[in-house]
PDB file of N, CA and C in Angstrom:
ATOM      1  N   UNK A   1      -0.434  -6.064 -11.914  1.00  0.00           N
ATOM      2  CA  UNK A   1      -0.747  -5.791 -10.503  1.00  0.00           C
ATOM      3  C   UNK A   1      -0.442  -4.362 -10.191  1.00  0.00           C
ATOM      4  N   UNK A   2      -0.492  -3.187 -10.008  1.00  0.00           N
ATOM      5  CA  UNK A   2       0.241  -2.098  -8.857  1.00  0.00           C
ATOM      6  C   UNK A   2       1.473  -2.166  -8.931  1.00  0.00           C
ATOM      7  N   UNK A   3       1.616  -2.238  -7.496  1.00  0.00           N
ATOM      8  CA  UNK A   3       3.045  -1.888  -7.134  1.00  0.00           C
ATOM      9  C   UNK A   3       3.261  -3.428  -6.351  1.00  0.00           C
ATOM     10  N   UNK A   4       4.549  -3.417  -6.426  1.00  0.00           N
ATOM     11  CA  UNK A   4       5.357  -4.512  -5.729  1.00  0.00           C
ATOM     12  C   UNK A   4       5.857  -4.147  -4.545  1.00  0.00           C
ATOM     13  N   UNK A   5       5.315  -3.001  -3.511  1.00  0.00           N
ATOM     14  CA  UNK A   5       5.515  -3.133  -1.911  1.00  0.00           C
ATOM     15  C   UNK A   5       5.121  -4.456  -1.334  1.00  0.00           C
ATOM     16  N   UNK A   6       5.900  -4.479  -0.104  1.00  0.00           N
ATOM     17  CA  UNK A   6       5.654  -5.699   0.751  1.00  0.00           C
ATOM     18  C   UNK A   6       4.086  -5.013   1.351  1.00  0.00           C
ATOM     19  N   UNK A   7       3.577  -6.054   1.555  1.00  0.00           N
ATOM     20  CA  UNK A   7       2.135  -5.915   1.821  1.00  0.00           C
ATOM     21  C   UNK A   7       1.136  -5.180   1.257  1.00  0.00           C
ATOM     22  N   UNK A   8       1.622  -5.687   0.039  1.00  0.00           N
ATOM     23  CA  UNK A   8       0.299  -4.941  -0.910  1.00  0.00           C
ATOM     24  C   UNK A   8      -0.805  -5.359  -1.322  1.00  0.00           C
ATOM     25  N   UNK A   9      -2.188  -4.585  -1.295  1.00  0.00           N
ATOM     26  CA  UNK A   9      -3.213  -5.264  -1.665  1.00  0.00           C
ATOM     27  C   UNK A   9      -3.815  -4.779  -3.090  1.00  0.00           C
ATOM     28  N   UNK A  10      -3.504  -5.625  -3.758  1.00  0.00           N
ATOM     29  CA  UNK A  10      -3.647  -5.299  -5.343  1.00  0.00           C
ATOM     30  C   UNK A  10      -5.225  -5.039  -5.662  1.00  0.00           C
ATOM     31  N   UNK A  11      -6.276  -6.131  -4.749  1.00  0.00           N
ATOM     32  CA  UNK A  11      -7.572  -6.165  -5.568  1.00  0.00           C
ATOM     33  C   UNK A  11      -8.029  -4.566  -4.831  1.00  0.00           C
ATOM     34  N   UNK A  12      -7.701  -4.308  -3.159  1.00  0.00           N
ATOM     35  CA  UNK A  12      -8.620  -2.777  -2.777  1.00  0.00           C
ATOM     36  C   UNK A  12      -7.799  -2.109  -4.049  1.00  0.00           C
ATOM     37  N   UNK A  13      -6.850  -2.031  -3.968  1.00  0.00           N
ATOM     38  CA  UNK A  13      -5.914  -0.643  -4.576  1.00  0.00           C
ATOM     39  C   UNK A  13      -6.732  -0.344  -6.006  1.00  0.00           C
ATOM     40  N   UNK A  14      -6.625  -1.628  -6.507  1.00  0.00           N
ATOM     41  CA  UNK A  14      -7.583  -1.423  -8.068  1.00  0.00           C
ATOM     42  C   UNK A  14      -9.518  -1.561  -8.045  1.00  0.00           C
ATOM     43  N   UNK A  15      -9.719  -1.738  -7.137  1.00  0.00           N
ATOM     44  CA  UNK A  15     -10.967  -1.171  -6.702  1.00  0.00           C
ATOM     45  C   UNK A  15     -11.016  -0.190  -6.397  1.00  0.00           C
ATOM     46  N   UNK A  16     -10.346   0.726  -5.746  1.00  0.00           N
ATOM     47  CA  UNK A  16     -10.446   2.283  -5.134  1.00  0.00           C
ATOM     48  C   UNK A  16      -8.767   3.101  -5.265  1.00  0.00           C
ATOM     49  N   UNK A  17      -8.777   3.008  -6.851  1.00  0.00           N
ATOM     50  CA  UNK A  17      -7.145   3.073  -7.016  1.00  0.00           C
ATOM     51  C   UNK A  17      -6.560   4.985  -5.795  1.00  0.00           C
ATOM     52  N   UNK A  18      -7.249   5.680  -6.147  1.00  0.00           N
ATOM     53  CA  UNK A  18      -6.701   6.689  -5.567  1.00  0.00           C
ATOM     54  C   UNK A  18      -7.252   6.823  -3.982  1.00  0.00           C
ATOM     55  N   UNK A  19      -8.043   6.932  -3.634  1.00  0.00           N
ATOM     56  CA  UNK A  19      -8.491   7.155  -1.907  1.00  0.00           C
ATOM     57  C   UNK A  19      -7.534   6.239  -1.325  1.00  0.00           C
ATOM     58  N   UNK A  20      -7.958   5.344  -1.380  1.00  0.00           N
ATOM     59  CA  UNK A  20      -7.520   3.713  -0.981  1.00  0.00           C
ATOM     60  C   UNK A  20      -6.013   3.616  -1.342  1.00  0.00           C
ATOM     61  N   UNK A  21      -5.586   3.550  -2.374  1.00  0.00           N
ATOM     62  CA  UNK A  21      -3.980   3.778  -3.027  1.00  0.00           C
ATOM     63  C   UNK A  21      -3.402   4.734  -2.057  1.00  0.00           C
ATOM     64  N   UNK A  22      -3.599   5.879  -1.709  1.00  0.00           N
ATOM     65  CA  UNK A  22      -3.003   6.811  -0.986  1.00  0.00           C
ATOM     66  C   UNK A  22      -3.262   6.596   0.465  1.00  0.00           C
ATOM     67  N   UNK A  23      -4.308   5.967   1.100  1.00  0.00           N
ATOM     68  CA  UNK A  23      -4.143   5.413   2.636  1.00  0.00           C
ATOM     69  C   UNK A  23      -3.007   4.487   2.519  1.00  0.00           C
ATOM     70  N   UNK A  24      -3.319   3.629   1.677  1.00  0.00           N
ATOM     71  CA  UNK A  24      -2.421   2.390   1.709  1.00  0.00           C
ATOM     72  C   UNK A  24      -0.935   2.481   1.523  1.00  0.00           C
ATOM     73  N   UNK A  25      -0.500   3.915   1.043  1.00  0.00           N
ATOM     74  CA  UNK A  25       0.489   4.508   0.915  1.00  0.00           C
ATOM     75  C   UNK A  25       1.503   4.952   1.437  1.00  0.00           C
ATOM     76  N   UNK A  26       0.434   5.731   2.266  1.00  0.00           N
ATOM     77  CA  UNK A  26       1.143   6.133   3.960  1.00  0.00           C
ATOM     78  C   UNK A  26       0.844   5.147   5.244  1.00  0.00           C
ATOM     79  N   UNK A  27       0.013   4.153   5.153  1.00  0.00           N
ATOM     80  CA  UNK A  27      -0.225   3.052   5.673  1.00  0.00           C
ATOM     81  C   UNK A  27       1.613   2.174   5.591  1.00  0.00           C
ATOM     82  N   UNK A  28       1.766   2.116   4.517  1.00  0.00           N
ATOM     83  CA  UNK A  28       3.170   1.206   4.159  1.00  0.00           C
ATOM     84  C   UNK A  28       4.105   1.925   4.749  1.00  0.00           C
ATOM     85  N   UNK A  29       4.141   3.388   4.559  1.00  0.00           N
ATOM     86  CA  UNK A  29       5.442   4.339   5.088  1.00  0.00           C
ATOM     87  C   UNK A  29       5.471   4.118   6.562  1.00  0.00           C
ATOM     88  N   UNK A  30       4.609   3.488   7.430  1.00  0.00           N
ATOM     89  CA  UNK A  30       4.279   3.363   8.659  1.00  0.00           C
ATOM     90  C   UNK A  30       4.776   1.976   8.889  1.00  0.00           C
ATOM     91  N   UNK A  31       4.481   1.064   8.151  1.00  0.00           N
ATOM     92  CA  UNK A  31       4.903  -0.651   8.154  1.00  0.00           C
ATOM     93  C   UNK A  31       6.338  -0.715   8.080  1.00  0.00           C
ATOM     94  N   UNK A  32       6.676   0.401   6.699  1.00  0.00           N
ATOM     95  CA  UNK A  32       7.777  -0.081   6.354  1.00  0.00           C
ATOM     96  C   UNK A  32       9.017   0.518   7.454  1.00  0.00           C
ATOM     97  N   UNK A  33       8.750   1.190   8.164  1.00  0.00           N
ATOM     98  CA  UNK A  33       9.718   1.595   9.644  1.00  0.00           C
ATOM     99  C   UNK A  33       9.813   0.464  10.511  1.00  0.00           C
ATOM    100  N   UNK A  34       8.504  -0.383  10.572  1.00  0.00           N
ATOM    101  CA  UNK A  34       7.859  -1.175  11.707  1.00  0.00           C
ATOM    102  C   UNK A  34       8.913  -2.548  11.168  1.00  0.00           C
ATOM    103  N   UNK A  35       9.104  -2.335   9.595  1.00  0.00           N
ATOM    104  CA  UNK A  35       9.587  -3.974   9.167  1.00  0.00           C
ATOM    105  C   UNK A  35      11.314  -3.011   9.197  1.00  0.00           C
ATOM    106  N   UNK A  36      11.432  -2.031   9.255  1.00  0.00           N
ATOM    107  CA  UNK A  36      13.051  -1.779   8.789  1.00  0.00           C
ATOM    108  C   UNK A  36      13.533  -1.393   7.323  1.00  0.00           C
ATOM    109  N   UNK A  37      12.281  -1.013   6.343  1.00  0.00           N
ATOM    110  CA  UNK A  37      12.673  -1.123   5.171  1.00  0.00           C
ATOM    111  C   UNK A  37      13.404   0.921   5.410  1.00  0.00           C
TER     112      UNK A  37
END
């Protein structure tokens, strides 16, 4: 799979590993404040 972040989406990430990987990236750095990590 990727990575083991909470809310990860394994099938976009490995469909569009870099564009997509790197929204989803800073997408999480945004969640992960929202969850407390």
């Amino acid at each position: 799979q990727g990575f083991n972040f909470v809310g990860e989406q394994p099938e976009i990430t490995r469909m569009h590993p870099e564009p997509i990987g790197r929204i989803n990236l800073a997408t999480k750095k945004v969640n992960w404040k929202k969850e407390g990590f």
